[in-house]
C-alpha atoms as a PDB file:
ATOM      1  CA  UNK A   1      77.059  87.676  80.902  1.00  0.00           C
ATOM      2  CA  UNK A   2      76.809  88.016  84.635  1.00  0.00           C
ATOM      3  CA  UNK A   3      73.893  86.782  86.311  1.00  0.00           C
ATOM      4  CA  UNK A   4      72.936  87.309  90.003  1.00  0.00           C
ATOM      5  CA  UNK A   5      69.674  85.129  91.557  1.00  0.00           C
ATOM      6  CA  UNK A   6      68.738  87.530  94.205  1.00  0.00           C
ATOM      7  CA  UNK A   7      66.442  85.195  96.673  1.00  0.00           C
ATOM      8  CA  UNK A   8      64.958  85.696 100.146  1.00  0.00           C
ATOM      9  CA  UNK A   9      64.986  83.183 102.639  1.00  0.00           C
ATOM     10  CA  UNK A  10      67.322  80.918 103.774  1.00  0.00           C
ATOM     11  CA  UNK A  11      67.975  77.405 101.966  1.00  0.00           C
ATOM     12  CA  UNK A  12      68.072  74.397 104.664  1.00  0.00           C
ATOM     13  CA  UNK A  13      67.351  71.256 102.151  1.00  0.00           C
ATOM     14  CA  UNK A  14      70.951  69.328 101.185  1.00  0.00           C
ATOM     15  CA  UNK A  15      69.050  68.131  98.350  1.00  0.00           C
ATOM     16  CA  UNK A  16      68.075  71.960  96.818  1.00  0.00           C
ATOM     17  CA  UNK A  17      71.582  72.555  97.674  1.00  0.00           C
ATOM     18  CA  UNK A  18      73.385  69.964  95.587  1.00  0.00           C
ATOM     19  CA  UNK A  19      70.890  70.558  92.671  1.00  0.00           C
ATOM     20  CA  UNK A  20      71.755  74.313  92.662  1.00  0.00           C
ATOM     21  CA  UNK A  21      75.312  73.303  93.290  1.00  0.00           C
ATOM     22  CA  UNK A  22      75.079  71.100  90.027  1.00  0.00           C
ATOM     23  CA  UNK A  23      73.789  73.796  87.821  1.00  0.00           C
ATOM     24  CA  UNK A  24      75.849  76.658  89.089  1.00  0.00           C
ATOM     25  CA  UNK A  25      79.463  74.197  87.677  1.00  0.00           C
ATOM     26  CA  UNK A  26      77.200  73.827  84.622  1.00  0.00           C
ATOM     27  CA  UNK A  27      76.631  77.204  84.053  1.00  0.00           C
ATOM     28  CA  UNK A  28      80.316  78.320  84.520  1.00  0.00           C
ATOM     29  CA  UNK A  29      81.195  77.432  80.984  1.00  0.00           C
ATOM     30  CA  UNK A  30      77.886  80.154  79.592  1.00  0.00           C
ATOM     31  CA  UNK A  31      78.181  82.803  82.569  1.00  0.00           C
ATOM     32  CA  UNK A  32      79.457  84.202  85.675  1.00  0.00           C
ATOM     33  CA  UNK A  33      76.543  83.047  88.142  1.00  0.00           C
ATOM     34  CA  UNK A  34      76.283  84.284  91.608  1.00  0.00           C
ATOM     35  CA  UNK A  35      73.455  83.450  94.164  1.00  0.00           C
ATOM     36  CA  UNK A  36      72.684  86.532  96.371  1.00  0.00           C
ATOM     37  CA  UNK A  37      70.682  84.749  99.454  1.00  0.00           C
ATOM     38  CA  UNK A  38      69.037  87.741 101.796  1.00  0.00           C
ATOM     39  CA  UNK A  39      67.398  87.308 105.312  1.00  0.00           C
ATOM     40  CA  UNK A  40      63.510  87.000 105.278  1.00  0.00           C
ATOM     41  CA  UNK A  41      61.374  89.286 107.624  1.00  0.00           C
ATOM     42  CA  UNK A  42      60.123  86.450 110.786  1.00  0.00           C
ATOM     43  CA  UNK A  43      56.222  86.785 110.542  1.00  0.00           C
ATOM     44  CA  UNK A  44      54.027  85.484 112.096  1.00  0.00           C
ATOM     45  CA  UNK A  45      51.277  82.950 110.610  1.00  0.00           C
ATOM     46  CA  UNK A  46      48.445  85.051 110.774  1.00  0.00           C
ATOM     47  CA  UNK A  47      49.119  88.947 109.864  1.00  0.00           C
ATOM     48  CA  UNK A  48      46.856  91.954 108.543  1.00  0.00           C
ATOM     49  CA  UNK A  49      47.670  93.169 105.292  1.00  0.00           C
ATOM     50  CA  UNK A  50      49.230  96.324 106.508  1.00  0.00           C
ATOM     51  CA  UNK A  51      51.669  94.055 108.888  1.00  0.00           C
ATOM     52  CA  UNK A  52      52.043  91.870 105.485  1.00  0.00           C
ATOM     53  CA  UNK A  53      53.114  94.546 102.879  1.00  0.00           C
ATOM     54  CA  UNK A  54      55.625  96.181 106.186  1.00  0.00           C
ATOM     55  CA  UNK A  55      56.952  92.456 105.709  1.00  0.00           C
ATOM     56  CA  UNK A  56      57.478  92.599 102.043  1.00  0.00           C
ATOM     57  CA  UNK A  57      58.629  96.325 102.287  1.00  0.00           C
ATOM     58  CA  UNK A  58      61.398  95.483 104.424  1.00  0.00           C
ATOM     59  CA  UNK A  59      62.635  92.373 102.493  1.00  0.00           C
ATOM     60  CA  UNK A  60      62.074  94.709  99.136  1.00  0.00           C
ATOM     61  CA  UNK A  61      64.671  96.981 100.788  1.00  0.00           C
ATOM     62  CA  UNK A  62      67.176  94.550 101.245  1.00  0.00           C
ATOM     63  CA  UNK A  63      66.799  93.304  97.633  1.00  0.00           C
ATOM     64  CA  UNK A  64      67.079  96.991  96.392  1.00  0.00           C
ATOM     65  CA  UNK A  65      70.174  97.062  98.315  1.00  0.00           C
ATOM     66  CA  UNK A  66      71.615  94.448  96.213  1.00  0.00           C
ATOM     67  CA  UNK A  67      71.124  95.312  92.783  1.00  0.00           C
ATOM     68  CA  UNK A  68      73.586  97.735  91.163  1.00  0.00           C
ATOM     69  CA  UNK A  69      72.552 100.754  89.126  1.00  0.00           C
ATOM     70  CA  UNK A  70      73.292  99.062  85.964  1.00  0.00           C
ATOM     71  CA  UNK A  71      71.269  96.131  86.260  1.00  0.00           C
ATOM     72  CA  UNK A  72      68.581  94.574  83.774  1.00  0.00           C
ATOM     73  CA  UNK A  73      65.955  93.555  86.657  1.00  0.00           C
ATOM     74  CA  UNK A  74      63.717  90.120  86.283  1.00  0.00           C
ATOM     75  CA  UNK A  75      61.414  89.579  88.859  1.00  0.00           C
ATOM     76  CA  UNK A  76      59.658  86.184  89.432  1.00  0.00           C
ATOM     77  CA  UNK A  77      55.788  86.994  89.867  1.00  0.00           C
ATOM     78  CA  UNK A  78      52.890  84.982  89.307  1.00  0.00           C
ATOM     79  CA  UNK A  79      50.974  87.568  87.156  1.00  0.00           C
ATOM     80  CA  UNK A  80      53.925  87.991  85.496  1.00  0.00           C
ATOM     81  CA  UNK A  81      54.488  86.938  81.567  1.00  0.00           C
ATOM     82  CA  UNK A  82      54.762  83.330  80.774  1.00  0.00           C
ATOM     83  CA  UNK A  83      57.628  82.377  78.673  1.00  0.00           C
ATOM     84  CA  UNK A  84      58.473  79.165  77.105  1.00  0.00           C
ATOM     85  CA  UNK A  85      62.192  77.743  77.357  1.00  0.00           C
ATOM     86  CA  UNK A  86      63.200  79.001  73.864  1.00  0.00           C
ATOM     87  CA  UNK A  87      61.291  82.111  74.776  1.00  0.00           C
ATOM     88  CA  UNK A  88      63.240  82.593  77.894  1.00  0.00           C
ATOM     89  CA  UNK A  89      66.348  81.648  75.963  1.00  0.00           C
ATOM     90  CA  UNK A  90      65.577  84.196  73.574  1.00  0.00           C
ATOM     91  CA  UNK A  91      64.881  87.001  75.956  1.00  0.00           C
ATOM     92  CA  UNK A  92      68.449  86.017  77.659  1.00  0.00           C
ATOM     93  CA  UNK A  93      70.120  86.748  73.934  1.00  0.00           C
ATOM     94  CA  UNK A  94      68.289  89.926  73.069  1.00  0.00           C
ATOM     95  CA  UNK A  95      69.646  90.775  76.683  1.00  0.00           C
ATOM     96  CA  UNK A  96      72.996  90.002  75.306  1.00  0.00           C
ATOM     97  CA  UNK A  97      72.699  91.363  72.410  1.00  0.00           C
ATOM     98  CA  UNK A  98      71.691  94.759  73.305  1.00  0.00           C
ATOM     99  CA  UNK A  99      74.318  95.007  75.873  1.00  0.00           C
ATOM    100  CA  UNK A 100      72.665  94.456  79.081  1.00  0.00           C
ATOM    101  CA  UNK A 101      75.129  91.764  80.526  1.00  0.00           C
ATOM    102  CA  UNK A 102      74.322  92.144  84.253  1.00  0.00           C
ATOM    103  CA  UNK A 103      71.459  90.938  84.588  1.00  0.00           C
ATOM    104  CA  UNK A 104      69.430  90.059  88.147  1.00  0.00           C
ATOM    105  CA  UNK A 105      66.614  87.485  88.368  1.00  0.00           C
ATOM    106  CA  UNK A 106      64.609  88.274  92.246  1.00  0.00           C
ATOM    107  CA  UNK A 107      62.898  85.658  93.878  1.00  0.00           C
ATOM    108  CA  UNK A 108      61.101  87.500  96.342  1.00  0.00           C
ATOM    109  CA  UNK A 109      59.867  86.079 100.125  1.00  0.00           C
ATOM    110  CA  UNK A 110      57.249  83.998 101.126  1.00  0.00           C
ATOM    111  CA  UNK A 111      54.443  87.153 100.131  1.00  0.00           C
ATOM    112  CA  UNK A 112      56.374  87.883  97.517  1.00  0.00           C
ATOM    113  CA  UNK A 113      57.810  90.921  96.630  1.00  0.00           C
ATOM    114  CA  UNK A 114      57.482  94.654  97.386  1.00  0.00           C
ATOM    115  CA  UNK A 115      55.932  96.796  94.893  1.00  0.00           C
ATOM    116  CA  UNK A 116      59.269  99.275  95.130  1.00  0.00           C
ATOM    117  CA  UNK A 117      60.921  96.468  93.800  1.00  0.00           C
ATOM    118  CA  UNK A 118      58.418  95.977  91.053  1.00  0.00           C
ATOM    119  CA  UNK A 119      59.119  99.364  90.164  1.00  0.00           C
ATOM    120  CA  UNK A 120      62.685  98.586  89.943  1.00  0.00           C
ATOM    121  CA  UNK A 121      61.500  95.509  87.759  1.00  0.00           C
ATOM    122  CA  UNK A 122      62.415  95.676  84.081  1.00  0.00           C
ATOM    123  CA  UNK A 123      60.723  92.337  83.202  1.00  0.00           C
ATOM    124  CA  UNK A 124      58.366  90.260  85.351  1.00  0.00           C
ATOM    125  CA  UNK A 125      58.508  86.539  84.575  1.00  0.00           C
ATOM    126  CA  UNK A 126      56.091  84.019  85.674  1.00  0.00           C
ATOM    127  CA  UNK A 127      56.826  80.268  85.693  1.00  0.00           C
ATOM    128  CA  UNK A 128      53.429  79.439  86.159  1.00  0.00           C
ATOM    129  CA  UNK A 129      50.180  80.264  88.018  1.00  0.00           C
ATOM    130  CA  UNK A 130      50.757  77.845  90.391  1.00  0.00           C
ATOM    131  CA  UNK A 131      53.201  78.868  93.613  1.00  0.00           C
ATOM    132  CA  UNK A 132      56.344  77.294  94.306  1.00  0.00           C
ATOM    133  CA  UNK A 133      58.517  77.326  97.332  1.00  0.00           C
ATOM    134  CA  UNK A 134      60.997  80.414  97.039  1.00  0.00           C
ATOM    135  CA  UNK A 135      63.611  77.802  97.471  1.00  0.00           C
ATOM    136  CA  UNK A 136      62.582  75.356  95.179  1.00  0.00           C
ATOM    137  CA  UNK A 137      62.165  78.030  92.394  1.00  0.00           C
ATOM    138  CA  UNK A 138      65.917  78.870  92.764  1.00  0.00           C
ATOM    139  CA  UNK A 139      66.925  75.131  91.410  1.00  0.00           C
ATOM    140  CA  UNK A 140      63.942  75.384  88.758  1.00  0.00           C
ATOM    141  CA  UNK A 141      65.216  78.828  87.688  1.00  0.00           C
ATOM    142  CA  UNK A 142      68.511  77.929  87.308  1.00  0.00           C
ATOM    143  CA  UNK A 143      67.821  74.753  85.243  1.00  0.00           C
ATOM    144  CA  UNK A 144      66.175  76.993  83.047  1.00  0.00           C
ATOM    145  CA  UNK A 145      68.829  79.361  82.688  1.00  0.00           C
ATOM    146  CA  UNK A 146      71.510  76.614  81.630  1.00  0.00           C
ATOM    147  CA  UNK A 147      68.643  75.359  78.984  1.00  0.00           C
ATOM    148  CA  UNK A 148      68.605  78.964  77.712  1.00  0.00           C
ATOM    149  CA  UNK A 149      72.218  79.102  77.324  1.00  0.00           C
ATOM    150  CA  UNK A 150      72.125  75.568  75.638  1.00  0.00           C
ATOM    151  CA  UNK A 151      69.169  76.602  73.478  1.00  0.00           C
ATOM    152  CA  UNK A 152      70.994  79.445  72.521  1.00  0.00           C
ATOM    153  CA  UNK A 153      74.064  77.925  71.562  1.00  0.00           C
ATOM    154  CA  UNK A 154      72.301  75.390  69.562  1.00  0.00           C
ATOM    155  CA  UNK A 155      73.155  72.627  71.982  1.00  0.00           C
ATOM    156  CA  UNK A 156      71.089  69.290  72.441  1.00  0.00           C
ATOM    157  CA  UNK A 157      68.234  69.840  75.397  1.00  0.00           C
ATOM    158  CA  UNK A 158      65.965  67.728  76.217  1.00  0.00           C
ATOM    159  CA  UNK A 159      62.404  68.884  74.590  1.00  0.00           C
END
């Protein structure tokens, strides 16, 4: 399987860094993992909503730009559907199964994503109804991907 984590925004922290670091050599023994890391649109603190959604328009562009045609498309939303870890693990096998081996997780920007690329969306995942740092969710998406693999593989996790 091929996965891409297509994220906005820059990551600055050493200590996201070496945590994604860390699970990207884990995962190389499940799948080819690449991180795609795209510019964020500068904005100021304080924006209308049309300024806002010309903001997540322009990042949405960019992450069009780097999915190929024969992607399987995850999006990260907040409204999106709540899996568990053996749920995720078992949407990451029927993936697998069924022949979709590229496969694209987006972590949109900081106002999330635009809704071209929601329409691009095949799945929309939601970690939880709280809202994480785009950064942070990188590391906590890509723990959850090696625990798929490992769950899938009937490996010891930690429950």
């Amino acid at each position: 399987m091929k996965i891409t984590i297509i994220s906005v925004g820059k990551l600055k922290e050493k200590y996201l860094k070496q945590g994604i670091q860390e699970y990207l050599k884990r995962l190389s023994s499940y799948a080819d993992v690449s991180i795609v890391e795209l510019s964020d649109e500068k904005a100021p603190e304080t924006m209308s909503d049309a300024e806002m959604e010309t903001v997540k328009r322009k990042e949405g562009e960019r992450i069009l730009g780097a999915i190929k045609q024969d992607t399987y498309v995850i999006t990260l939303e907040i409204e999106g559907k709540m899996l568990t870890s053996v749920g995720l693990a078992a949407k990451m096998d029927e993936l697998a199964t069924y022949g979709k081996s590229k496969v694209a997780f987006v972590i949109g920007g900081s106002l999330g994503i635009s809704d071209e690329v929601r329409k691009r969306s095949n799945f929309a995942l939601s970690f939880s109804k709280l809202t994480f740092p785009h950064q942070l969710m990188r590391l906590v998406l890509l723990e959850q991907v090696y625990r798929g693999f490992r769950i899938i593989r009937g490996e010891p996790y930690h429950k």
